[in-house]
N, C-alpha and C. Protein backbone atom coordinates (compact mmCIF):
# COMPACT_ATOMS: atom_id res chain seq x y z
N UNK A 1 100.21 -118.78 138.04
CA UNK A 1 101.19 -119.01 137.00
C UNK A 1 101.62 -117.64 136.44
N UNK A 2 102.74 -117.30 136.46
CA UNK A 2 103.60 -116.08 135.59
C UNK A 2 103.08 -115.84 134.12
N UNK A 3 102.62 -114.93 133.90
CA UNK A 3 102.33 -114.51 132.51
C UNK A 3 103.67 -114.08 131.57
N UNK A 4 103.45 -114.44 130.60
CA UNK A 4 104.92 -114.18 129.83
C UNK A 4 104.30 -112.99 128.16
N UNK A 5 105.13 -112.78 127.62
CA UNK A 5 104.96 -111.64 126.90
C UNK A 5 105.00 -112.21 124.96
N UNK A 6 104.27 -112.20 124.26
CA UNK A 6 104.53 -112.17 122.69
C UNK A 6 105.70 -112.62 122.72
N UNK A 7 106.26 -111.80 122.74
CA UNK A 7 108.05 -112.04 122.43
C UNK A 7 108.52 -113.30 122.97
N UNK A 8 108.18 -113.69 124.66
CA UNK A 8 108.57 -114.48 125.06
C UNK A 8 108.58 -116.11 124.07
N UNK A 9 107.02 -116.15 123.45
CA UNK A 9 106.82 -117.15 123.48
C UNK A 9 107.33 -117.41 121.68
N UNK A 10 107.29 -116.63 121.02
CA UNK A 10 108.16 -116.13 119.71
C UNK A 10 109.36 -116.83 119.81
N UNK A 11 110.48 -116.47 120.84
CA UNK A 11 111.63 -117.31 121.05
C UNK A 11 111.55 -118.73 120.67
N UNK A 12 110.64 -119.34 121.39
CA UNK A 12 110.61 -120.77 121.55
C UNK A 12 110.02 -121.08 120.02
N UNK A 13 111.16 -121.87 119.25
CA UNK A 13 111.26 -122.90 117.76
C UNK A 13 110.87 -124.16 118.39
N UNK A 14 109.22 -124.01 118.07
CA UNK A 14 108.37 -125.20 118.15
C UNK A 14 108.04 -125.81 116.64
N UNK A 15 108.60 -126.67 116.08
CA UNK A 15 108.21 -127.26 115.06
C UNK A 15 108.04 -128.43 114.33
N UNK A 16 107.43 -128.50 113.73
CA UNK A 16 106.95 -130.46 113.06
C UNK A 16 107.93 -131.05 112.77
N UNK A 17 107.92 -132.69 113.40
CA UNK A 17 109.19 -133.49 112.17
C UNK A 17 108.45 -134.52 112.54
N UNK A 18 108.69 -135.32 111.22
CA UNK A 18 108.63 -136.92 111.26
C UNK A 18 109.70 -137.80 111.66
N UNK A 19 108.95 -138.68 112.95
CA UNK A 19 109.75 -139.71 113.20
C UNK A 19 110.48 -141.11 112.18
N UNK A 20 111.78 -140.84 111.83
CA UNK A 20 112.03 -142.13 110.83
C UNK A 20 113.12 -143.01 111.32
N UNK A 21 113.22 -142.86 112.77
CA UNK A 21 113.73 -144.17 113.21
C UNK A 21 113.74 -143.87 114.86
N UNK A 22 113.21 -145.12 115.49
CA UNK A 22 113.63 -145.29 116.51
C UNK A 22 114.23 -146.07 117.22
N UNK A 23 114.66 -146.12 118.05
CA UNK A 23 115.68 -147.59 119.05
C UNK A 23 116.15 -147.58 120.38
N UNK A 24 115.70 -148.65 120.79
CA UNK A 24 116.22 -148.58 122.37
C UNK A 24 117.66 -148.15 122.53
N UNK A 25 117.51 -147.28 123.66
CA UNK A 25 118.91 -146.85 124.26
C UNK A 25 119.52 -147.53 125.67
N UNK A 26 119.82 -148.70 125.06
CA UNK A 26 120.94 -149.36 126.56
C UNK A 26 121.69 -148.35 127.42
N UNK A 27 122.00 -147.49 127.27
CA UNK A 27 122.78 -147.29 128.09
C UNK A 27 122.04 -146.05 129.19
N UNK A 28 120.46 -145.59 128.70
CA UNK A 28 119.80 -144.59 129.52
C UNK A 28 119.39 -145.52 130.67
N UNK A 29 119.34 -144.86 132.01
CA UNK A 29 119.24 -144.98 133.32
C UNK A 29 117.31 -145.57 133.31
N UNK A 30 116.51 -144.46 132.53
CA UNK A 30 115.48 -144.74 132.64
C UNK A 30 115.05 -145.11 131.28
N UNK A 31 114.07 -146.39 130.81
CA UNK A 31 114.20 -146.63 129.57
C UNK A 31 113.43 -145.25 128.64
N UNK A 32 114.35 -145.63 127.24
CA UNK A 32 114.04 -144.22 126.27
C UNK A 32 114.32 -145.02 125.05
N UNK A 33 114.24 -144.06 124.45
CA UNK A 33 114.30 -144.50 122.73
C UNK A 33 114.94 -143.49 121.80
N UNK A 34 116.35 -143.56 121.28
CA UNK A 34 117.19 -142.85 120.36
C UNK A 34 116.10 -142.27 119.04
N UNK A 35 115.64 -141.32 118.95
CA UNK A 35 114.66 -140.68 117.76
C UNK A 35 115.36 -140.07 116.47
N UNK A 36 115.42 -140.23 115.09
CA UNK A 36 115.51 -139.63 114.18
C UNK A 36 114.43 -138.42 114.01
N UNK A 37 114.64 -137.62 113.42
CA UNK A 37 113.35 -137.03 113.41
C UNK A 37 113.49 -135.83 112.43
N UNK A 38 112.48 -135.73 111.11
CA UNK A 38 113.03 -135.17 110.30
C UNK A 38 112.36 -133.82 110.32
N UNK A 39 112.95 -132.87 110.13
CA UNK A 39 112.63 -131.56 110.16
C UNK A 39 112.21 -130.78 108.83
N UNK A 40 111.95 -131.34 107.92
CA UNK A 40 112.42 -130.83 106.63
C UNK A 40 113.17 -129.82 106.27
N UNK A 41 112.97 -128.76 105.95
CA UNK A 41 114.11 -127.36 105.91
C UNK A 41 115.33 -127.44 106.87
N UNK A 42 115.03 -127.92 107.93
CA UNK A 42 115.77 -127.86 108.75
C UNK A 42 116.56 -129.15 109.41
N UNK A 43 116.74 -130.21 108.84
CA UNK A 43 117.58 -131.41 108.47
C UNK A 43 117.16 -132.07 109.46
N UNK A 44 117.78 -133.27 109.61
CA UNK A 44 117.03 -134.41 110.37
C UNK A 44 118.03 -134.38 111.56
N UNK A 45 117.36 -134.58 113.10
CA UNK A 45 118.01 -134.29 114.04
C UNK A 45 117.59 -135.07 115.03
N UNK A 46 118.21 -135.82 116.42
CA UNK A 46 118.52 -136.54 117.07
C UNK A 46 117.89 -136.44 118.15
N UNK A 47 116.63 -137.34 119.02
CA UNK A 47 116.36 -136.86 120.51
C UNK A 47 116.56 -138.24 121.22
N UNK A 48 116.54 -138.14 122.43
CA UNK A 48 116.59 -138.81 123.16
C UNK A 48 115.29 -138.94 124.20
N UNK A 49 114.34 -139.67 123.93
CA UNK A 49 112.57 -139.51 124.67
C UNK A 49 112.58 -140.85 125.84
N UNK A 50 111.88 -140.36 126.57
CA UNK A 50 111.52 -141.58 128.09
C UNK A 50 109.86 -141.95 127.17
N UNK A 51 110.02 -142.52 126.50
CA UNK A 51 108.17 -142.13 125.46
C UNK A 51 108.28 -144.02 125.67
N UNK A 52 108.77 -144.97 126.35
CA UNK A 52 108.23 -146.20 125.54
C UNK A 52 107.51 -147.24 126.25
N UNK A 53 106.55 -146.43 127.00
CA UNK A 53 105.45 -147.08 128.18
C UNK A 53 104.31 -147.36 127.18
N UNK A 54 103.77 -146.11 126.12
CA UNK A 54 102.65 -146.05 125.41
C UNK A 54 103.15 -146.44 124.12
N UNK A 55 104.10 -146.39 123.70
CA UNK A 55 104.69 -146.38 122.44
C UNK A 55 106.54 -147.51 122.51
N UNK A 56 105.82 -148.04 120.96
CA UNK A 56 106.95 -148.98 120.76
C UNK A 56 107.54 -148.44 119.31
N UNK A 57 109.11 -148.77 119.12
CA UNK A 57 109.58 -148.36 117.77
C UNK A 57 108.35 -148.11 116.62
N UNK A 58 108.21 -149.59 116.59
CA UNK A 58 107.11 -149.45 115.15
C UNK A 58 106.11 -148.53 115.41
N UNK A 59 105.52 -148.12 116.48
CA UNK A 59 104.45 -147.20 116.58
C UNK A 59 104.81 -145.69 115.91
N UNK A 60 105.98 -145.57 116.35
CA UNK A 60 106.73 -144.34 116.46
C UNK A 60 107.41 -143.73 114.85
N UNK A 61 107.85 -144.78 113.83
CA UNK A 61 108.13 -144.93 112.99
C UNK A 61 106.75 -143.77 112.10
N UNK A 62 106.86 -142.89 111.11
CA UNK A 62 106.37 -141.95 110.59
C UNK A 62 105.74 -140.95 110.61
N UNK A 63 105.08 -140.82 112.42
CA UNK A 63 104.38 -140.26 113.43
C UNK A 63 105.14 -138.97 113.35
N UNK A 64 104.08 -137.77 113.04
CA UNK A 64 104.35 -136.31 113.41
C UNK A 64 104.46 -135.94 114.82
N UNK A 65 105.68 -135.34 115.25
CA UNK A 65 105.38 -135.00 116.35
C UNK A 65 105.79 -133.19 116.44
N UNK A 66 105.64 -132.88 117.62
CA UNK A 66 106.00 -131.27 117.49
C UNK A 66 107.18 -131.31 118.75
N UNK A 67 108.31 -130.74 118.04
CA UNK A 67 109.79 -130.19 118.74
C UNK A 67 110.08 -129.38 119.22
N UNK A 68 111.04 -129.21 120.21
CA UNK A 68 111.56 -127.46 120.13
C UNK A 68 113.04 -127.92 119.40
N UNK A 69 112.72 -126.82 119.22
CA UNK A 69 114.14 -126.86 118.32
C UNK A 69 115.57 -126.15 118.81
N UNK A 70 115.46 -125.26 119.13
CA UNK A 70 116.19 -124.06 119.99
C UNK A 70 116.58 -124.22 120.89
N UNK A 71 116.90 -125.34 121.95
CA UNK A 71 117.36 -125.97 123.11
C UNK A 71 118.81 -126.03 123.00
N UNK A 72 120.09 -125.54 123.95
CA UNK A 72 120.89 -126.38 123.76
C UNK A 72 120.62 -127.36 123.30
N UNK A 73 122.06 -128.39 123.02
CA UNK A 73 121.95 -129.55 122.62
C UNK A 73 123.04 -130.21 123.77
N UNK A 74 122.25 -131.52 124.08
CA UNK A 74 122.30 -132.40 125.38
C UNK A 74 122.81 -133.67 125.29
N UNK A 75 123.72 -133.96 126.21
CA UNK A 75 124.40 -135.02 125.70
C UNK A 75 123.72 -136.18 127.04
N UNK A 76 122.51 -137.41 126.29
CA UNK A 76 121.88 -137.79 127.51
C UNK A 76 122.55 -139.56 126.92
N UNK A 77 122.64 -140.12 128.21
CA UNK A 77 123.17 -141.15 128.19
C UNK A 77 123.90 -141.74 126.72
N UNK A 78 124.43 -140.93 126.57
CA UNK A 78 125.70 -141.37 125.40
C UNK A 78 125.18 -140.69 123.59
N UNK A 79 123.96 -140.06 124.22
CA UNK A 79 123.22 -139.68 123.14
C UNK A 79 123.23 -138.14 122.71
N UNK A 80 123.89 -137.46 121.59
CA UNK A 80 123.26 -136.12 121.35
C UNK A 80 122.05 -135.73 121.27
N UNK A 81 121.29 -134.66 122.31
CA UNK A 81 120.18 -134.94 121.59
C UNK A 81 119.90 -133.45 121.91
N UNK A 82 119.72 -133.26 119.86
CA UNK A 82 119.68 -132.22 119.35
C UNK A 82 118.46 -131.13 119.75
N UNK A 83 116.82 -132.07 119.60
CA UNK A 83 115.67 -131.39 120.08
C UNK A 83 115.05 -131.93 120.95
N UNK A 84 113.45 -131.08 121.22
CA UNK A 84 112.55 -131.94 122.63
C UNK A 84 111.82 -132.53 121.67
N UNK A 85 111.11 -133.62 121.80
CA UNK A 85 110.20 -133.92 121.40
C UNK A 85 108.96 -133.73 122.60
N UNK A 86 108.21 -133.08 122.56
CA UNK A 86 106.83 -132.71 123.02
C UNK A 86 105.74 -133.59 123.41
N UNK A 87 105.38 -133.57 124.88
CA UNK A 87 104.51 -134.51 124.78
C UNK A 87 103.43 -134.11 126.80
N UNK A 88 102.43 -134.77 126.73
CA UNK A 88 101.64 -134.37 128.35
C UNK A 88 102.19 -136.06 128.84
N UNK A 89 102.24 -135.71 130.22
CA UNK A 89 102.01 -136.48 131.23
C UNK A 89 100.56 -136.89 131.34
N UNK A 90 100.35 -138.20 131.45
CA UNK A 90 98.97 -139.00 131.15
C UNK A 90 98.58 -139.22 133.41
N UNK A 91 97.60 -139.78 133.65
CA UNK A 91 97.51 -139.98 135.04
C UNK A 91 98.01 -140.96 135.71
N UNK A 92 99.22 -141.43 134.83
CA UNK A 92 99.96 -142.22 135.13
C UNK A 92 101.55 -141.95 135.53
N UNK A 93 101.39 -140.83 134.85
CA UNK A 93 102.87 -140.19 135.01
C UNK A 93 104.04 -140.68 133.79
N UNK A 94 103.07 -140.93 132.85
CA UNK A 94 103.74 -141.70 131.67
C UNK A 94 103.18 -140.42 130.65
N UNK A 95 104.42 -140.40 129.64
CA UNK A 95 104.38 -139.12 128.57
C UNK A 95 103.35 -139.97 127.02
N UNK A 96 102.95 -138.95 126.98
CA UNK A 96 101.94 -139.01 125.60
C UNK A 96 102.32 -138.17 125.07
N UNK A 97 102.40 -138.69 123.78
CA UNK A 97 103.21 -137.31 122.83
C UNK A 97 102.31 -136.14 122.12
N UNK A 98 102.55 -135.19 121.92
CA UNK A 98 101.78 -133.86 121.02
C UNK A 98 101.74 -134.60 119.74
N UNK A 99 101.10 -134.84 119.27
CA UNK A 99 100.62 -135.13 117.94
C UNK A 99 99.47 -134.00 116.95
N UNK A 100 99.20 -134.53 115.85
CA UNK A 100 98.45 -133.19 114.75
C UNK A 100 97.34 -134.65 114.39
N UNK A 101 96.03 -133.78 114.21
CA UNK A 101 94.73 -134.84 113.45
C UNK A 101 95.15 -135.13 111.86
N UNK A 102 96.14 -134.29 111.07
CA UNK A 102 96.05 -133.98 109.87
C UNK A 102 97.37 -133.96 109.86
N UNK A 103 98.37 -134.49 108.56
CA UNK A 103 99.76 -134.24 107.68
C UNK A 103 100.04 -132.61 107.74
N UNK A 104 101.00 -132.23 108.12
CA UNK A 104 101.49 -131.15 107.90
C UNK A 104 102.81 -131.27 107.75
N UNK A 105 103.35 -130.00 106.62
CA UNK A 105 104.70 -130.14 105.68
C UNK A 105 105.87 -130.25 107.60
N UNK A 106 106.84 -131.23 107.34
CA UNK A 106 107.81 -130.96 108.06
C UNK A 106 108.70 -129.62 108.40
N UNK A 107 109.21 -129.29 109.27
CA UNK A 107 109.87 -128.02 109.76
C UNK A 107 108.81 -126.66 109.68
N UNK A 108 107.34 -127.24 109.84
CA UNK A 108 106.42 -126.23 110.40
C UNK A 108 106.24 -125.53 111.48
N UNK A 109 105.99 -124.58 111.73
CA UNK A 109 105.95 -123.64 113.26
C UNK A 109 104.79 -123.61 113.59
N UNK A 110 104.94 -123.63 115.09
CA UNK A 110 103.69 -123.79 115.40
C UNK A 110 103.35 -122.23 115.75
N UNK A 111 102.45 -121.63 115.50
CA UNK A 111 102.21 -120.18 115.71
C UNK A 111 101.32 -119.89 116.84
């Protein structure tokens, strides 16, 4: 694997938001779920996640997750979607999301 530099990884705006709404997206190819997701300082912004093998709306509803923020912004099946939401591939090939053990303030960086 390529080693990358301080700086490199500095670039990348990785940070906390709370999920406050989610909803199926009819019109994505592979099923997903339209995300609110609040950033605090940094306003509430739009993703578009393949997340709903392990996870259903209500699950998803107040759940910290960690973003990038700094991505273009992507226009996926009819959807802007502003950030990533973060997450591992399980041994299923199904996404599990980055989550925190503990509340932390929204639009936090991850250092």
């Amino acid at each position: 694997m390529p080693t990358i530099e301080w700086p490199d990884f500095e670039r990348v705006e990785l940070r906390v938001g709370t999920i406050l709404s989610a909803e199926s997206n009819a019109r994505a190819r592979k099923p997903a779920y339209v995300l609110s997701v609040d950033l605090g300082p940094f306003g509430v912004r739009t993703s578009s996640a393949q997340i709903t093998h392990h996870y259903t709306p209500g699950d998803l509803v107040g759940r910290q997750v960690l973003c990038v923020c700094n991505f273009e912004v992507k226009r996926i099946a009819g959807v802007k979607s502003e950030v990533l939401v973060t997450g591992v591939v399980d041994d299923n090939g199904q996404v599990v999301l980055t989550g925190f053990a503990l509340t932390v303030p929204n639009g936090s960086r991850l250092l």
